[in-house]
PDB file of N, CA and C in Angstrom:
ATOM      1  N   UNK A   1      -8.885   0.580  -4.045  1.00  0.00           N
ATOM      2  CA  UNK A   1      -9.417   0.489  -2.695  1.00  0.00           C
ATOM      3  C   UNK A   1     -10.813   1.087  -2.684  1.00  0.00           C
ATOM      4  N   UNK A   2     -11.438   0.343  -2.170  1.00  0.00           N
ATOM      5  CA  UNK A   2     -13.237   0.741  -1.780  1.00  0.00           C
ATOM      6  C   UNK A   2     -13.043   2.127  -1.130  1.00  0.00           C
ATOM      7  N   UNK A   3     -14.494   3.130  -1.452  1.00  0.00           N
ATOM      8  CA  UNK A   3     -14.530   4.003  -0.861  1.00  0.00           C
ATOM      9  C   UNK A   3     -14.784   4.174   0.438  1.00  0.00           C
ATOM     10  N   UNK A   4     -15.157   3.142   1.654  1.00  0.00           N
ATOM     11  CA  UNK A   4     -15.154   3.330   2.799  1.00  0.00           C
ATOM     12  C   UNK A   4     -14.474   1.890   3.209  1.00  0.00           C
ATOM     13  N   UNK A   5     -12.989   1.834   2.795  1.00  0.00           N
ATOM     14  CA  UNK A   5     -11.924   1.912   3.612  1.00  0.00           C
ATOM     15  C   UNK A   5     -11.016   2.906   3.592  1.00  0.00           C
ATOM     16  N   UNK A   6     -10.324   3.192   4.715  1.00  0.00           N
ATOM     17  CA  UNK A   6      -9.463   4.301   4.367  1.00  0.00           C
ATOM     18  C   UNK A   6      -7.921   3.850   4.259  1.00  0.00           C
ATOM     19  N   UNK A   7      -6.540   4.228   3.919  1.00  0.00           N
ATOM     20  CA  UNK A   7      -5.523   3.813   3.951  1.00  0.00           C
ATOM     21  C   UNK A   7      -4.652   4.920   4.947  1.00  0.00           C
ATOM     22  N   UNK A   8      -4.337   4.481   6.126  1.00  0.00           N
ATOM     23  CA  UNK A   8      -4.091   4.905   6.979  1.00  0.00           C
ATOM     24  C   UNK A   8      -2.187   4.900   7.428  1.00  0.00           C
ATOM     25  N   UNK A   9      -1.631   6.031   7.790  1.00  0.00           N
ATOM     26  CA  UNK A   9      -0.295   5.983   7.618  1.00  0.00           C
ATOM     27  C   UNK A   9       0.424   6.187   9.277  1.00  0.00           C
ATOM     28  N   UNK A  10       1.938   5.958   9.265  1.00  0.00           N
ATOM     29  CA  UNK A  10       2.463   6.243  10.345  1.00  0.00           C
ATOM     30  C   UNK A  10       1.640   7.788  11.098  1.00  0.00           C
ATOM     31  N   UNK A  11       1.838   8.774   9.762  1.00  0.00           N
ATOM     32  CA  UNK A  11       1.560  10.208  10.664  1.00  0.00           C
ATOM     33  C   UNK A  11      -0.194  10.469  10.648  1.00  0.00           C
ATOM     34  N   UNK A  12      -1.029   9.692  10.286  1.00  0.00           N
ATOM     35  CA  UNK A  12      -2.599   9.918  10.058  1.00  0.00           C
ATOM     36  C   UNK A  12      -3.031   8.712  11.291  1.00  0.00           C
ATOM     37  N   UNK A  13      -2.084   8.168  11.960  1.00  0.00           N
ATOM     38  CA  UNK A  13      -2.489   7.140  12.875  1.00  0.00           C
ATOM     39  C   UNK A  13      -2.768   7.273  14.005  1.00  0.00           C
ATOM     40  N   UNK A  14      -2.869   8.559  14.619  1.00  0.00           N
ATOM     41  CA  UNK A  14      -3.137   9.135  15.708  1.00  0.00           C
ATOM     42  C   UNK A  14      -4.906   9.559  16.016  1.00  0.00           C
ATOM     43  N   UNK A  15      -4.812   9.970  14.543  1.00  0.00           N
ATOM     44  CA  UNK A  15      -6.200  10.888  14.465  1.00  0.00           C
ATOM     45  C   UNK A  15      -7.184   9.709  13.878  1.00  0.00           C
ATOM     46  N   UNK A  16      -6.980   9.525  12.916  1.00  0.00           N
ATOM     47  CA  UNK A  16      -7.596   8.346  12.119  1.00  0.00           C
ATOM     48  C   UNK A  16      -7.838   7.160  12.938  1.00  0.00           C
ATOM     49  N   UNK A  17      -7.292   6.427  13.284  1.00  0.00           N
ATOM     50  CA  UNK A  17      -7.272   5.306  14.730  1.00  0.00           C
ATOM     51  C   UNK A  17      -7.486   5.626  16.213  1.00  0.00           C
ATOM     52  N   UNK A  18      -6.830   6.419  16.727  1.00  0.00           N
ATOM     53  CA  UNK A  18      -6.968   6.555  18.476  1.00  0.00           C
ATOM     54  C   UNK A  18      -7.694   7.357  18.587  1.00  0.00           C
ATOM     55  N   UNK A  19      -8.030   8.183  17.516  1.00  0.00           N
ATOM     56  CA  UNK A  19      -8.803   9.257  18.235  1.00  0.00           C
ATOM     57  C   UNK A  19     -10.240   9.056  17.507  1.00  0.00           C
ATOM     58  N   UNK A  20     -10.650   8.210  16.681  1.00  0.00           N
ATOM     59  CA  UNK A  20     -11.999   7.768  16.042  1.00  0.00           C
ATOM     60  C   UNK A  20     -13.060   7.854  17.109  1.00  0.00           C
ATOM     61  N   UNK A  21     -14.002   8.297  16.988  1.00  0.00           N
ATOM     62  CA  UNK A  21     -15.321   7.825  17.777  1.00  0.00           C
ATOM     63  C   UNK A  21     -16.126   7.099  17.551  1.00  0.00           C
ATOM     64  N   UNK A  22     -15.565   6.191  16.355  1.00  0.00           N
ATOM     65  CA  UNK A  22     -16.168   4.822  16.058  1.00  0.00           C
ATOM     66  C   UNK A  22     -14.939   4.131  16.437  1.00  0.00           C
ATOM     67  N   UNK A  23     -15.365   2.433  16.340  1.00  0.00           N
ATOM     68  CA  UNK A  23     -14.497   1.385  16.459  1.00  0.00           C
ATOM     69  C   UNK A  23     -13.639   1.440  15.808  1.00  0.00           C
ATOM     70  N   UNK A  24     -12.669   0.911  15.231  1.00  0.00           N
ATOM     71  CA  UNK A  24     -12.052   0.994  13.967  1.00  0.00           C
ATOM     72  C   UNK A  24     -10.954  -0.537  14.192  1.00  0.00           C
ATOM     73  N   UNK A  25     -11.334  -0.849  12.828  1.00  0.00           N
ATOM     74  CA  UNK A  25     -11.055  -2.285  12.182  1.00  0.00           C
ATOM     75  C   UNK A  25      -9.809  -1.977  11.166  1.00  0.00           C
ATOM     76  N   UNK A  26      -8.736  -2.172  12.031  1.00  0.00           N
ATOM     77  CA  UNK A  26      -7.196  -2.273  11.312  1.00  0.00           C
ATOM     78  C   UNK A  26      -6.615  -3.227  10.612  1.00  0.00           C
ATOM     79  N   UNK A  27      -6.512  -3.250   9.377  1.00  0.00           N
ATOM     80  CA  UNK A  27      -5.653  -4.153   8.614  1.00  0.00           C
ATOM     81  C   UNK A  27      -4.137  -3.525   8.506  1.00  0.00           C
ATOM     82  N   UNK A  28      -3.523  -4.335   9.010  1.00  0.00           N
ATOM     83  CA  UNK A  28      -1.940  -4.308   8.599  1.00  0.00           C
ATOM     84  C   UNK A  28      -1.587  -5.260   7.093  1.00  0.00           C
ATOM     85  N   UNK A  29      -1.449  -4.489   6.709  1.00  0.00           N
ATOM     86  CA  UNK A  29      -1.096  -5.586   4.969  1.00  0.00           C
ATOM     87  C   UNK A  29       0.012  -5.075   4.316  1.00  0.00           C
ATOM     88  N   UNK A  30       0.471  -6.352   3.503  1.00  0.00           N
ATOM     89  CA  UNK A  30       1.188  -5.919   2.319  1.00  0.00           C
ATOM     90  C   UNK A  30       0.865  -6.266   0.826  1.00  0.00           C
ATOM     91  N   UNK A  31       1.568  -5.088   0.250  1.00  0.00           N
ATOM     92  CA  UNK A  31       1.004  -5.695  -1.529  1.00  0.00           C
ATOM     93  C   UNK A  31       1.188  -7.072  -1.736  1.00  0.00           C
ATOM     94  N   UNK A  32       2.930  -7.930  -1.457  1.00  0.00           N
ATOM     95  CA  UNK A  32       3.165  -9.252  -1.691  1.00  0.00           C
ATOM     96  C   UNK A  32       2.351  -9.996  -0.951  1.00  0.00           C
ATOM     97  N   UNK A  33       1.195  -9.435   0.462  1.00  0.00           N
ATOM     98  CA  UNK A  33       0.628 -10.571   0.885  1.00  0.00           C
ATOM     99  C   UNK A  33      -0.290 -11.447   0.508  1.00  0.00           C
ATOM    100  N   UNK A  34      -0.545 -12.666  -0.469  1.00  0.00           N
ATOM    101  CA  UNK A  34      -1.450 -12.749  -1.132  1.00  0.00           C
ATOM    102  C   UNK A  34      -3.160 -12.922  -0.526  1.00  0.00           C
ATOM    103  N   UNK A  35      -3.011 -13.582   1.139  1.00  0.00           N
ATOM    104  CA  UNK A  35      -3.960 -13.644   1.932  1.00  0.00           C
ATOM    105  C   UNK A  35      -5.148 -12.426   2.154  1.00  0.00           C
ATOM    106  N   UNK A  36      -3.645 -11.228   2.264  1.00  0.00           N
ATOM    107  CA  UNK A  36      -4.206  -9.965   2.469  1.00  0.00           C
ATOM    108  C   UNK A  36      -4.966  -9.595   1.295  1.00  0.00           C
ATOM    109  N   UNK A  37      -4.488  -9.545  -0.129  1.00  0.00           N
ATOM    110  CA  UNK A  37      -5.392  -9.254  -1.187  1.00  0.00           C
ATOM    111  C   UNK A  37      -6.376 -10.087  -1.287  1.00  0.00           C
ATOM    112  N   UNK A  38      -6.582 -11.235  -1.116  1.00  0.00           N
ATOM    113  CA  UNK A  38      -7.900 -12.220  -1.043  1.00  0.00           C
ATOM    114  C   UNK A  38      -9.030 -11.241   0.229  1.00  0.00           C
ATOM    115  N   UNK A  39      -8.385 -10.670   1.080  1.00  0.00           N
ATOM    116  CA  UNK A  39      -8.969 -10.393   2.089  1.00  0.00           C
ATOM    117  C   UNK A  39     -10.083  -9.536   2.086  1.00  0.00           C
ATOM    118  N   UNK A  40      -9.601  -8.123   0.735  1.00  0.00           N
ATOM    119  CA  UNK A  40     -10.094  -7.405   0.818  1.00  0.00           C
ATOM    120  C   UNK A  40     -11.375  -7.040   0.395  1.00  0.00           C
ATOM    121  N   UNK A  41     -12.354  -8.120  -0.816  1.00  0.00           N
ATOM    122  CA  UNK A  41     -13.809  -7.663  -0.767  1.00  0.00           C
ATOM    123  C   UNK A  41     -14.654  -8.171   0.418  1.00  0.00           C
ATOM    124  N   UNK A  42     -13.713  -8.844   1.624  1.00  0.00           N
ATOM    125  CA  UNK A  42     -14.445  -8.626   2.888  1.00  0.00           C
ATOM    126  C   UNK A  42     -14.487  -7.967   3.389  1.00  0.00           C
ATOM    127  N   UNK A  43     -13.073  -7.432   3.743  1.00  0.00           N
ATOM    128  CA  UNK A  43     -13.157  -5.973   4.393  1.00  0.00           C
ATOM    129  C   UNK A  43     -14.095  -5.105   3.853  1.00  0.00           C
ATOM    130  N   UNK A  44     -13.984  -5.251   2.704  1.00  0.00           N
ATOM    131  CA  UNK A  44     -15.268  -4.078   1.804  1.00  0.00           C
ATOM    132  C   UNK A  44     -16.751  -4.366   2.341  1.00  0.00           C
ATOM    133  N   UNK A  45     -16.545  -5.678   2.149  1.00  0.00           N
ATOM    134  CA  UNK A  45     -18.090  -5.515   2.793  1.00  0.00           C
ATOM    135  C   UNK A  45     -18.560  -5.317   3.956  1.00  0.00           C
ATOM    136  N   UNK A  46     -17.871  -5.674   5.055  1.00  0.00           N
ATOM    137  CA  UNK A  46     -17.930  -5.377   6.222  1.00  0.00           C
ATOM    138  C   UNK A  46     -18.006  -3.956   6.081  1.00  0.00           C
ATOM    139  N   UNK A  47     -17.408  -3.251   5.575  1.00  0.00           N
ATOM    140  CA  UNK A  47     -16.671  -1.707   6.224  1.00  0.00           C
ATOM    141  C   UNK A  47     -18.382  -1.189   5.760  1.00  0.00           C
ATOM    142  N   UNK A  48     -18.928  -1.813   4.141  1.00  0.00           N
ATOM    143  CA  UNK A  48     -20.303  -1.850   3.964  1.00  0.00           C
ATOM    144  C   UNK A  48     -21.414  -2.133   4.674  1.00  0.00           C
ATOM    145  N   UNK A  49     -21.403  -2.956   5.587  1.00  0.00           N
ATOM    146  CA  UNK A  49     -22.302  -3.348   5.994  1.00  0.00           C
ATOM    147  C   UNK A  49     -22.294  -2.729   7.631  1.00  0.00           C
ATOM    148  N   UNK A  50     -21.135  -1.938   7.846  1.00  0.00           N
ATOM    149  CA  UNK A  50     -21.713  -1.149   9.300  1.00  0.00           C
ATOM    150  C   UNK A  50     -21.277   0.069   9.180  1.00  0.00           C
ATOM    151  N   UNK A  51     -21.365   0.455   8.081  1.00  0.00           N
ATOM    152  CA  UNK A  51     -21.546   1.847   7.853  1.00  0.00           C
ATOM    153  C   UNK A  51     -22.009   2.790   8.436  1.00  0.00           C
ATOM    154  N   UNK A  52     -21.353   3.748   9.253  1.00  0.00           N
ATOM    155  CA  UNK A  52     -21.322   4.879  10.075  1.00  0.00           C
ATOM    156  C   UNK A  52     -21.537   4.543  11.770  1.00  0.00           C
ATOM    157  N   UNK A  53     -21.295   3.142  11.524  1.00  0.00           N
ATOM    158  CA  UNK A  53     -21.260   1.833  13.077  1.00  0.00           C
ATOM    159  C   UNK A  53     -19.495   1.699  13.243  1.00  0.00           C
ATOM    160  N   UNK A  54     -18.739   1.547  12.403  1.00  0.00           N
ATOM    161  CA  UNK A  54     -17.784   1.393  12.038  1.00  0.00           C
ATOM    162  C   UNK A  54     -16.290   1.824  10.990  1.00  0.00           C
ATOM    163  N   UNK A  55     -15.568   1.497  11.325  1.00  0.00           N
ATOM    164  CA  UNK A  55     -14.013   2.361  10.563  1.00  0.00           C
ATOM    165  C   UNK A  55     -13.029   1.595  10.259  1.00  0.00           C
ATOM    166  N   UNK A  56     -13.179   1.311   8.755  1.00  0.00           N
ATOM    167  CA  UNK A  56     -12.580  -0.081   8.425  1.00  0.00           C
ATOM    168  C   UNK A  56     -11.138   1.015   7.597  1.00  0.00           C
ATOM    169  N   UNK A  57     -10.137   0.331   8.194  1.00  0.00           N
ATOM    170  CA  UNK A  57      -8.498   0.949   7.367  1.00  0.00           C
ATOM    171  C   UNK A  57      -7.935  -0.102   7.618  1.00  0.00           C
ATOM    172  N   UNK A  58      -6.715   0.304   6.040  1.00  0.00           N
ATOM    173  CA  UNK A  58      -5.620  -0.488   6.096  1.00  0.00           C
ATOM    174  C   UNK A  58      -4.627   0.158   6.229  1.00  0.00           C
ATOM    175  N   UNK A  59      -3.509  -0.616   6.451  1.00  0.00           N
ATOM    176  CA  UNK A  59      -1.782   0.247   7.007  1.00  0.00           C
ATOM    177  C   UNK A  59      -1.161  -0.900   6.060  1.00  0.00           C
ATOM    178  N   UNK A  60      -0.349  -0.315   5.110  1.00  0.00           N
ATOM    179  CA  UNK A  60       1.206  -1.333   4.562  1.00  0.00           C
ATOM    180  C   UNK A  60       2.044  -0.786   5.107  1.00  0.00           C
ATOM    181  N   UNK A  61       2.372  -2.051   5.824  1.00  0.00           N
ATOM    182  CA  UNK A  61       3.624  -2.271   7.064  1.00  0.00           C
ATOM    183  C   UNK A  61       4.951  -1.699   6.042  1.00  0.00           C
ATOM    184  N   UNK A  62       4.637  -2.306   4.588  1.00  0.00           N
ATOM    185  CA  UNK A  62       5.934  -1.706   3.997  1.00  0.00           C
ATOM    186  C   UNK A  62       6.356  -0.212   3.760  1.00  0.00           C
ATOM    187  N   UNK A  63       5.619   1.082   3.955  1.00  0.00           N
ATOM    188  CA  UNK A  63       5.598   2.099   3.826  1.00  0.00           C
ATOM    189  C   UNK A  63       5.503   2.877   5.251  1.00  0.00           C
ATOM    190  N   UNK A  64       5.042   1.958   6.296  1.00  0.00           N
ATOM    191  CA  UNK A  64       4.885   2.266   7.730  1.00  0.00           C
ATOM    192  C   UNK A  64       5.287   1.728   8.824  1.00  0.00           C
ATOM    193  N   UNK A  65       5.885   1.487   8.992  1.00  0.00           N
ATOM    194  CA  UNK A  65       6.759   0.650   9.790  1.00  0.00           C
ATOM    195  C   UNK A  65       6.560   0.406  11.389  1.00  0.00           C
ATOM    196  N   UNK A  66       6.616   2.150  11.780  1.00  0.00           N
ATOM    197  CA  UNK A  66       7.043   2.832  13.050  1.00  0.00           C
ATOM    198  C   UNK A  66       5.323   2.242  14.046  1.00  0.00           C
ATOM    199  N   UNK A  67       4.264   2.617  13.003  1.00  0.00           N
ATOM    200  CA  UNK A  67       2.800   1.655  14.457  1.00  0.00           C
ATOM    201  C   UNK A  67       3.092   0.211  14.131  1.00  0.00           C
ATOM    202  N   UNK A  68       3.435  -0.197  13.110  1.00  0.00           N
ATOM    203  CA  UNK A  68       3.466  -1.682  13.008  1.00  0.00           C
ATOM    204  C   UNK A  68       4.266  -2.363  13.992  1.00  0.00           C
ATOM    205  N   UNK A  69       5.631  -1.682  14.340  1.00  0.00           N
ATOM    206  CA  UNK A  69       6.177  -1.981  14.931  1.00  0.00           C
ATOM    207  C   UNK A  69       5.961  -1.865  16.994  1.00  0.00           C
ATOM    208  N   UNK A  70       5.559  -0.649  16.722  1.00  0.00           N
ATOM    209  CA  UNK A  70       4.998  -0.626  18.311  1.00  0.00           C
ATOM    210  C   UNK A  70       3.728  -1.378  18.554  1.00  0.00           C
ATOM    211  N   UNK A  71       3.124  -1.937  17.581  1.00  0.00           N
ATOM    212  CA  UNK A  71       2.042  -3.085  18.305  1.00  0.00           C
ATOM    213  C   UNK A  71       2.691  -4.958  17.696  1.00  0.00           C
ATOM    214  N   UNK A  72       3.728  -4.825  17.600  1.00  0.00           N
ATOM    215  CA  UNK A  72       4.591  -6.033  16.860  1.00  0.00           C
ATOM    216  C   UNK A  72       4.070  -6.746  16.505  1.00  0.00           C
ATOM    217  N   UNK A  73       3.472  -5.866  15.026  1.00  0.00           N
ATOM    218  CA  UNK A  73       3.256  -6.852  13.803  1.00  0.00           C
ATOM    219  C   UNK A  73       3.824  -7.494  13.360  1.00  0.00           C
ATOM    220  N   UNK A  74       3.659  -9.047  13.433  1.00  0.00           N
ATOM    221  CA  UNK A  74       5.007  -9.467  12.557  1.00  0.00           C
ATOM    222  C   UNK A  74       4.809 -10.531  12.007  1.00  0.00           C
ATOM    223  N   UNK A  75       3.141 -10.789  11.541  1.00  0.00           N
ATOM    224  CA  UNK A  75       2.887 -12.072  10.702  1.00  0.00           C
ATOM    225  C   UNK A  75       1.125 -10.741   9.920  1.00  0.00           C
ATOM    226  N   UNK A  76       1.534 -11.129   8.676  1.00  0.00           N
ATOM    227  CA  UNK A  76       0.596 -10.462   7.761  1.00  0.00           C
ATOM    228  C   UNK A  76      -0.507 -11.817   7.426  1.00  0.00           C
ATOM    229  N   UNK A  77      -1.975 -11.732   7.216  1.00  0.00           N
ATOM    230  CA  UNK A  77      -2.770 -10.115   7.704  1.00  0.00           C
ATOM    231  C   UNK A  77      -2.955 -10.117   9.388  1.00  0.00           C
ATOM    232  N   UNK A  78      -2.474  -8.881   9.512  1.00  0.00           N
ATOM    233  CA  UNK A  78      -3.206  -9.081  11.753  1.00  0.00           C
ATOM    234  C   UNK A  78      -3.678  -7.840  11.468  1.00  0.00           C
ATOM    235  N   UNK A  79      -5.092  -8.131  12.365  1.00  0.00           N
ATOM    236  CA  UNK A  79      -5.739  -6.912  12.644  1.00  0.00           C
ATOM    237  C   UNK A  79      -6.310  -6.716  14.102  1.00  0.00           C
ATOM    238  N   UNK A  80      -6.468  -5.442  14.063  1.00  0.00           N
ATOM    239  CA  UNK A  80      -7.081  -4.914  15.353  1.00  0.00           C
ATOM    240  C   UNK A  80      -8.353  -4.712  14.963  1.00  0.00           C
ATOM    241  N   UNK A  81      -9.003  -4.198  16.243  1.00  0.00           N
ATOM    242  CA  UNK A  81     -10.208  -3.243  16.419  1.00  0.00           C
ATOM    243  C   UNK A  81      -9.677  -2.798  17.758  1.00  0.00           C
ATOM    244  N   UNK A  82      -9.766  -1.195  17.448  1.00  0.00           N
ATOM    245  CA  UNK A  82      -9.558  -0.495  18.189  1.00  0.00           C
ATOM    246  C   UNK A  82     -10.717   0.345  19.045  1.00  0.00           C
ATOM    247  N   UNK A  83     -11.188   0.017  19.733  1.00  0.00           N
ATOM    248  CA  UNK A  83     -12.462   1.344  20.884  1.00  0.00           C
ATOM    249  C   UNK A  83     -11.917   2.336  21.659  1.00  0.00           C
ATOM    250  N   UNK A  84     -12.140   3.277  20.998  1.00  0.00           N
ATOM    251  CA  UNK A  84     -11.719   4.815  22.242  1.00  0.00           C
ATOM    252  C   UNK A  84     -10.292   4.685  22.633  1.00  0.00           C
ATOM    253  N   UNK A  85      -9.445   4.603  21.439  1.00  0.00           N
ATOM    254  CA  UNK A  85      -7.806   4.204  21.207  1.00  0.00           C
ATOM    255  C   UNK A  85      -7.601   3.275  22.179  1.00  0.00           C
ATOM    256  N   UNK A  86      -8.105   2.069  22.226  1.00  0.00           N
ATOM    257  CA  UNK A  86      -7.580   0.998  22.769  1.00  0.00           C
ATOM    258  C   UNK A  86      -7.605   0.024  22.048  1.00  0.00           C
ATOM    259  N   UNK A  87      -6.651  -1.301  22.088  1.00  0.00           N
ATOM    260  CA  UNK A  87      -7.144  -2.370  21.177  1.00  0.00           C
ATOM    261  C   UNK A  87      -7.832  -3.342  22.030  1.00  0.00           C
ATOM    262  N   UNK A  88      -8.797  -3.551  21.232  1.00  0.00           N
ATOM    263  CA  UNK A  88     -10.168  -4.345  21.883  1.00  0.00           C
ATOM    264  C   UNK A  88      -9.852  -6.033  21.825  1.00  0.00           C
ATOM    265  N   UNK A  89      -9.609  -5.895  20.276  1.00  0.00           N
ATOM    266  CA  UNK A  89      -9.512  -7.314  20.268  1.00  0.00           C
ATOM    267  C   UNK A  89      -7.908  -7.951  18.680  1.00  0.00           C
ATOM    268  N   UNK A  90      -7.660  -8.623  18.679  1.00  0.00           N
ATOM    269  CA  UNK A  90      -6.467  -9.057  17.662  1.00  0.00           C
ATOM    270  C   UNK A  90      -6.385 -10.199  17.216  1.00  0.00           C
ATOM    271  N   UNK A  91      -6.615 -10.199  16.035  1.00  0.00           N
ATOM    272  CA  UNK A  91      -6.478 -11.872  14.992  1.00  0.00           C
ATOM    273  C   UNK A  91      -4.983 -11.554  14.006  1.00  0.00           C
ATOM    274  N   UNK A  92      -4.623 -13.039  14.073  1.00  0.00           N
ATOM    275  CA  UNK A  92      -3.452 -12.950  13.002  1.00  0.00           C
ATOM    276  C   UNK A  92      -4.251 -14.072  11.766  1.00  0.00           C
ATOM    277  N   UNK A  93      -4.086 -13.359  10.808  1.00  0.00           N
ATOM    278  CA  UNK A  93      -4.044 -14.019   9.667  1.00  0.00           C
ATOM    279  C   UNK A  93      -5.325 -13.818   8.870  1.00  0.00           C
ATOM    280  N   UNK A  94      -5.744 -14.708   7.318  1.00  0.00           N
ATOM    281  CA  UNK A  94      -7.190 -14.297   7.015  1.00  0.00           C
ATOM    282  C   UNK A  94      -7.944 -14.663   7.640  1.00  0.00           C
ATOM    283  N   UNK A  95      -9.032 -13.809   7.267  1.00  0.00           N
ATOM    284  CA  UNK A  95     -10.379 -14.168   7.873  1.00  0.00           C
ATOM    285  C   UNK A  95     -11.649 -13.857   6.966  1.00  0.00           C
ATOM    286  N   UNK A  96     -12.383 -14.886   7.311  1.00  0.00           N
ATOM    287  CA  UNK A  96     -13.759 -15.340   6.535  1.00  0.00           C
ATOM    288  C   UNK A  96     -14.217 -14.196   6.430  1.00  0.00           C
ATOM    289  N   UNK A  97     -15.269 -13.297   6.043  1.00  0.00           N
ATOM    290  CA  UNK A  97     -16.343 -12.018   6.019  1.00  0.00           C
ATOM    291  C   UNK A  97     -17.294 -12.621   7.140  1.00  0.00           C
ATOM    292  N   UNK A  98     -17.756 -13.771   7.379  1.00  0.00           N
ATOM    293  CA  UNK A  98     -18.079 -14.093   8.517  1.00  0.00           C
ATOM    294  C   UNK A  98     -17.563 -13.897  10.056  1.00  0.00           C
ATOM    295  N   UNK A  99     -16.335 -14.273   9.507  1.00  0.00           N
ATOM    296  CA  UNK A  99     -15.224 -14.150  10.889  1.00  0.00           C
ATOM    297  C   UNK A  99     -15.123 -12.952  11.246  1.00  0.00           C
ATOM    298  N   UNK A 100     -15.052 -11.682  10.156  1.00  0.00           N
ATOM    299  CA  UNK A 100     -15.025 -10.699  10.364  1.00  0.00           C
ATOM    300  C   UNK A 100     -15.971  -9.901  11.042  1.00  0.00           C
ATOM    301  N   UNK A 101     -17.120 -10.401  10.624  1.00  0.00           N
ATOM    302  CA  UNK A 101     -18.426  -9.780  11.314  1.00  0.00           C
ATOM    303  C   UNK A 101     -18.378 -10.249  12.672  1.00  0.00           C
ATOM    304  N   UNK A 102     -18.242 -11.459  12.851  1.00  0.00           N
ATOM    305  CA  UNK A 102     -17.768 -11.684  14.341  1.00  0.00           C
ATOM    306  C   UNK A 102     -17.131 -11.036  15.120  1.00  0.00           C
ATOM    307  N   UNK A 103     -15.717 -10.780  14.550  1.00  0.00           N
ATOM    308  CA  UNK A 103     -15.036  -9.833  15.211  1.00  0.00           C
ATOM    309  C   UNK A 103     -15.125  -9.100  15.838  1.00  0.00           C
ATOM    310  N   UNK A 104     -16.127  -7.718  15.011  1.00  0.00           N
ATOM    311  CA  UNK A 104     -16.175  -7.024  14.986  1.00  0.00           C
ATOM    312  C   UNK A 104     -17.586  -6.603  15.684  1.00  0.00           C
ATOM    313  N   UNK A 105     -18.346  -7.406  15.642  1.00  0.00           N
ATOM    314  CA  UNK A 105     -20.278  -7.009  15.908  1.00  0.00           C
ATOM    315  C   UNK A 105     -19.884  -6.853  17.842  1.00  0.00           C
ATOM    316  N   UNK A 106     -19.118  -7.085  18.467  1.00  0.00           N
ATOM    317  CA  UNK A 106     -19.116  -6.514  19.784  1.00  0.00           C
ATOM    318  C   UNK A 106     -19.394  -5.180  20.366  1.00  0.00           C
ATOM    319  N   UNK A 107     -18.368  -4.618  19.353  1.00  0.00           N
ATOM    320  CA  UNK A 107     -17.935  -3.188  19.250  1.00  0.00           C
ATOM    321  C   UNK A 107     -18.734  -2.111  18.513  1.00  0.00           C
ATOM    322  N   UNK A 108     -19.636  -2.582  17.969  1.00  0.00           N
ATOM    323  CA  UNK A 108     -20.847  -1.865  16.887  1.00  0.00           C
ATOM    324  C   UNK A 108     -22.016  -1.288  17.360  1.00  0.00           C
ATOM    325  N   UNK A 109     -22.080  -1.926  18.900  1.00  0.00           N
ATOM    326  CA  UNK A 109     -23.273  -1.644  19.059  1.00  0.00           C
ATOM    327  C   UNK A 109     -24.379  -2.151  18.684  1.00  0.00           C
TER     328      UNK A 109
END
């Protein structure tokens, strides 16, 4: 995993996500997802390219269950972006590094 994503857990999901004072760009993934591993030198670059604009993490639903479940994840990859612990906005599935920047350039400032 790139050094500015972080891997984010049931009990680090409070602080790390809701309580960020940046945006923050949630991947829910799993190891078997193969979409999700294609996914990730976008995420990298993104998380690169708005650097200290932005807070790019991932969560495996398989080790975490309990947020996955209270925002009912239930098709891999879905992600959030979260602003000032709210979710801003939600895609299911991959997405382009384009798509991503899309996503995400609302919330950046």
């Amino acid at each position: 995993m790139a050094d500015n994503i972080e891997q984010v857990t049931d009990s680090t999901w409070e602080t790390q996500v809701l309580r960020s004072p940046l945006p923050v760009l949630v991947d829910f993934w799993a190891e078997w997802c193969q979409p999700c591993v294609r996914m990730v030198p976008d995420l990298e670059a993104v998380a690169s390219q708005f650097a200290g604009k932005l807070k790019v993490v991932k969560m495996n639903v398989q080790t975490n269950d309990r947020v996955a479940d209270q925002y009912a994840v239930q098709n891999l990859p879905t992600l959030f972006v979260f602003k000032g612990g709210m979710v801003a906005e939600q895609r299911i599935g991959k997405l382009s590094r384009q798509d991503l920047v899309k996503l995400v350039q609302p919330y950046v400032g």
